[in-house]
N, C-alpha and C. Protein backbone atom coordinates (compact mmCIF):
# COMPACT_ATOMS: atom_id res chain seq x y z
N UNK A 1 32.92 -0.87 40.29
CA UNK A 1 33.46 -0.31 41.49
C UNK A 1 34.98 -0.17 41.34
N UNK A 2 35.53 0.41 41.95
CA UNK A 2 37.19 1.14 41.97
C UNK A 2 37.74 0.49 42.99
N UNK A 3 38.92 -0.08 42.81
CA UNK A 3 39.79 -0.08 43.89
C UNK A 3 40.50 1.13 44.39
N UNK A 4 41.32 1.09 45.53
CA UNK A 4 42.58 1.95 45.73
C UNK A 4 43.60 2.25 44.63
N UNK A 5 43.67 1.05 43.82
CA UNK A 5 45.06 1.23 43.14
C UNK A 5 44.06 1.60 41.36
N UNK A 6 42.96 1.60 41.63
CA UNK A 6 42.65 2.14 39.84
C UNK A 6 41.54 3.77 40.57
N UNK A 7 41.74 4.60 39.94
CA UNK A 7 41.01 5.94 39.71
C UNK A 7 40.22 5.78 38.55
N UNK A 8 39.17 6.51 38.88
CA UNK A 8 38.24 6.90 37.97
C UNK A 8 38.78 8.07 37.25
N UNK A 9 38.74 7.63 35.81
CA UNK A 9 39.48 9.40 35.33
C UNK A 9 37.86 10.11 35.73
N UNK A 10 39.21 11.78 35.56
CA UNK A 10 38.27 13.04 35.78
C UNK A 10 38.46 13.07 34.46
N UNK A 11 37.20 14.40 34.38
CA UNK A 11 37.18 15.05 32.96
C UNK A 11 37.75 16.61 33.38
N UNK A 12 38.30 16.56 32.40
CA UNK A 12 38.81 17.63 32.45
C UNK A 12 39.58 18.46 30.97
N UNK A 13 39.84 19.57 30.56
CA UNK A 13 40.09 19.84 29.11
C UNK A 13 41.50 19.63 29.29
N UNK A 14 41.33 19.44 28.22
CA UNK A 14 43.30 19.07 27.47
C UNK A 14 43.72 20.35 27.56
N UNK A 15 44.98 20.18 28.07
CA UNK A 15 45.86 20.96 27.50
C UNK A 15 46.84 20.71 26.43
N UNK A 16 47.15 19.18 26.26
CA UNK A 16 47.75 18.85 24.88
C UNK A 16 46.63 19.42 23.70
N UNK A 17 45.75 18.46 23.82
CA UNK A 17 45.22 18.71 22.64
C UNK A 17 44.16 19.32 22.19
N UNK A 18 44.56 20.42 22.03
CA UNK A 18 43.80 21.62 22.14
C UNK A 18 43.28 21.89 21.27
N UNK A 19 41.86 22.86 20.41
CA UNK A 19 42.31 24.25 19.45
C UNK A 19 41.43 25.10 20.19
N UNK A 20 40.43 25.48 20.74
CA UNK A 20 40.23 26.19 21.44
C UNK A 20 40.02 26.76 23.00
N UNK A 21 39.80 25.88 23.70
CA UNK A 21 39.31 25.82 24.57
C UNK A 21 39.95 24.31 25.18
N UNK A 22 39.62 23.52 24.54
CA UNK A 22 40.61 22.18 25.24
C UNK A 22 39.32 21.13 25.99
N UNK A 23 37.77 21.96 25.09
CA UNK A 23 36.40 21.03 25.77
C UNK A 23 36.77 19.46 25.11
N UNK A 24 36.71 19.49 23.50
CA UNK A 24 36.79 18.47 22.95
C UNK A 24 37.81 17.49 23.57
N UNK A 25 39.28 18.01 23.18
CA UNK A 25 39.88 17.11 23.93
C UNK A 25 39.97 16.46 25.21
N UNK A 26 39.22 16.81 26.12
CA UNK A 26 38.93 16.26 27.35
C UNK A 26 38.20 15.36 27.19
N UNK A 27 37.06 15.73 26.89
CA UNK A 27 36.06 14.81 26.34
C UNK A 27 36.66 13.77 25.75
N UNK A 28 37.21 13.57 24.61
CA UNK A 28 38.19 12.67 23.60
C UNK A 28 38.33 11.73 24.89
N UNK A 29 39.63 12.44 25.74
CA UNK A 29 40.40 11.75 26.45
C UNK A 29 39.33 10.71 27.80
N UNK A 30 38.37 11.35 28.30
CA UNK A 30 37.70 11.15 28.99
C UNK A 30 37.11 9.80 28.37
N UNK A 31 36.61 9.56 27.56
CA UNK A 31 35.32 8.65 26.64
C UNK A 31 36.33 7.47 26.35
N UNK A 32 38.00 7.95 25.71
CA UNK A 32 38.69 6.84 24.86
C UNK A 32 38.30 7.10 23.55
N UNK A 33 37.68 8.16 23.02
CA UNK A 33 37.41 8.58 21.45
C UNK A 33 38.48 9.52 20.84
N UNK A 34 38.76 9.04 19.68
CA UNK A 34 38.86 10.19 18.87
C UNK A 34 38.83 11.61 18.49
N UNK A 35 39.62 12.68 19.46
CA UNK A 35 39.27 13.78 19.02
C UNK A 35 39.14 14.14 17.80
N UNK A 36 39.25 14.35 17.12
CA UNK A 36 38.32 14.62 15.79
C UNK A 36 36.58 14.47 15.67
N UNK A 37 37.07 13.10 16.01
CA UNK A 37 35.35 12.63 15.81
C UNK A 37 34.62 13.30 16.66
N UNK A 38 34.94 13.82 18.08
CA UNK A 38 34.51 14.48 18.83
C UNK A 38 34.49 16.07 18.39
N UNK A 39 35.34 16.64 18.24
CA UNK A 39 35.25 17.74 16.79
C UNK A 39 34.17 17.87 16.11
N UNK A 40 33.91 16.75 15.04
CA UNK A 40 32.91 17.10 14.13
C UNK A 40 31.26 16.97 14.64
N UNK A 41 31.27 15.90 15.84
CA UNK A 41 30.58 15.79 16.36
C UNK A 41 29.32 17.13 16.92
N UNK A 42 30.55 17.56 17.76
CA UNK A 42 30.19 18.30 18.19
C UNK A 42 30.08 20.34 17.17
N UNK A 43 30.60 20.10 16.40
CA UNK A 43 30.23 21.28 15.11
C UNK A 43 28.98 20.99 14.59
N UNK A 44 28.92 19.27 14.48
CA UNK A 44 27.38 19.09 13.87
C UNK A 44 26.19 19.51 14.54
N UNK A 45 27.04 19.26 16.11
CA UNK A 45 25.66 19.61 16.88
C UNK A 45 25.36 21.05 17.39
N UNK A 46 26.48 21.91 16.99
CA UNK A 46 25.99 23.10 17.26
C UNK A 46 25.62 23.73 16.12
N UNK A 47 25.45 23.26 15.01
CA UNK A 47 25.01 23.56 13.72
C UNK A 47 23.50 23.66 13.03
N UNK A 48 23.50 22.44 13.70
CA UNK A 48 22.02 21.86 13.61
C UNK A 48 21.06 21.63 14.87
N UNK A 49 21.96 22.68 15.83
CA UNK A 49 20.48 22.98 17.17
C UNK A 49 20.76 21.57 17.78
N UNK A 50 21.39 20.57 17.86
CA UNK A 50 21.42 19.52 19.41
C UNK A 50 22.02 20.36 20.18
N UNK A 51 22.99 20.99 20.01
CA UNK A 51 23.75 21.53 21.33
C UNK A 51 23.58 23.15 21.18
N UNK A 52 23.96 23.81 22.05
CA UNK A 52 24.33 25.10 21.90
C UNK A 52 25.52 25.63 22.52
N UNK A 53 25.72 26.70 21.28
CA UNK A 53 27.59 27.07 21.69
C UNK A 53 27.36 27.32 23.27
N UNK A 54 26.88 27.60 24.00
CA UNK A 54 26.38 28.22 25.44
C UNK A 54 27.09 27.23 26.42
N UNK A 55 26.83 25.78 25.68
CA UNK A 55 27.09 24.63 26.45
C UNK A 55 28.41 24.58 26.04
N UNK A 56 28.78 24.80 24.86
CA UNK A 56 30.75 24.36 24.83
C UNK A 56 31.51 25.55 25.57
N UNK A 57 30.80 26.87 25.93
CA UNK A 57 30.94 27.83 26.94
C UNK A 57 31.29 27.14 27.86
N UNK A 58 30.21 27.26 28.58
CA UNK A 58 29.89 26.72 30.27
C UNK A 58 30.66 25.67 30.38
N UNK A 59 31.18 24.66 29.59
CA UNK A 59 31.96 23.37 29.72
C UNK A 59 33.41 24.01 29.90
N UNK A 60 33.83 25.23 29.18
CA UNK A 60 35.05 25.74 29.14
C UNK A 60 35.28 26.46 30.51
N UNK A 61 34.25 27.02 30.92
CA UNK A 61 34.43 27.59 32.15
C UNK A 61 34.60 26.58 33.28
N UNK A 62 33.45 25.40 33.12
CA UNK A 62 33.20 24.64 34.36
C UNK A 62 34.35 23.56 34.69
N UNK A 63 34.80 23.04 33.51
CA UNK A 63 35.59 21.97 33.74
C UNK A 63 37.08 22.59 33.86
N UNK A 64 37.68 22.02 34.87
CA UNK A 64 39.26 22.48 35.25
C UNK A 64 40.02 21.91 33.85
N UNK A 65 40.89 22.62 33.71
CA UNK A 65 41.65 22.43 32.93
C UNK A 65 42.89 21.44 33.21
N UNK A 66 43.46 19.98 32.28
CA UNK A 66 44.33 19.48 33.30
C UNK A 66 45.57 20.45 33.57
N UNK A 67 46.66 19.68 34.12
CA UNK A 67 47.96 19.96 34.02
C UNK A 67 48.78 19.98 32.74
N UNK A 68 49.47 20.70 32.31
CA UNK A 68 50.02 20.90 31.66
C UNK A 68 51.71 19.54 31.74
N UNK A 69 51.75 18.57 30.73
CA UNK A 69 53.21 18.12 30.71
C UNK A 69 53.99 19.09 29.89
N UNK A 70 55.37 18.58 31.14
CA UNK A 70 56.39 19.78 30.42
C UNK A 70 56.70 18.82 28.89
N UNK A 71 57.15 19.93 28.66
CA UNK A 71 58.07 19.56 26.77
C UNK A 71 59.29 19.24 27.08
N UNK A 72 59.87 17.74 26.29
CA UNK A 72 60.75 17.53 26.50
C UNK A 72 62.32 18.73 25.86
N UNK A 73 63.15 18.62 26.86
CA UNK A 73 64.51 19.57 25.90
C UNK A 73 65.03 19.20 24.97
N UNK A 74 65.30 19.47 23.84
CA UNK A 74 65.84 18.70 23.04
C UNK A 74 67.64 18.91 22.97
């Protein structure tokens, strides 16, 4: 259960860490994993029929994208 002062993270796609779409990295961020591992993971599984690209679609569409942090000035 949650208090007031802790949130449940959302999922939502990265905008840091991106390369296409920003599914993986959400996910990553969401779980506490490894994007990468989430990467290959998920190539394996659209490779070999667990997943279908349809679903890393629909995840790109469905899930909000976070906020963007600004870049620091140098």
């Amino acid at each position: 259960m949650t208090t007031d002062n802790q949130q449940r993270p959302r999922l939502r796609r990265s905008s840091d860490d991106r390369m296409i779409g920003g599914v993986c990295g959400g996910v990553a961020e969401f779980f506490g994993l490894d994007v990468s591992l989430v990467r290959l993971a998920t190539l394996l599984l659209i490779l070999f029929g667990g997943l279908s690209l349809w679903v890393y679609i629909l995840l790109w569409i469905i899930v909000p994208k976070s906020p963007s942090h600004p870049k620091p000035v140098k």
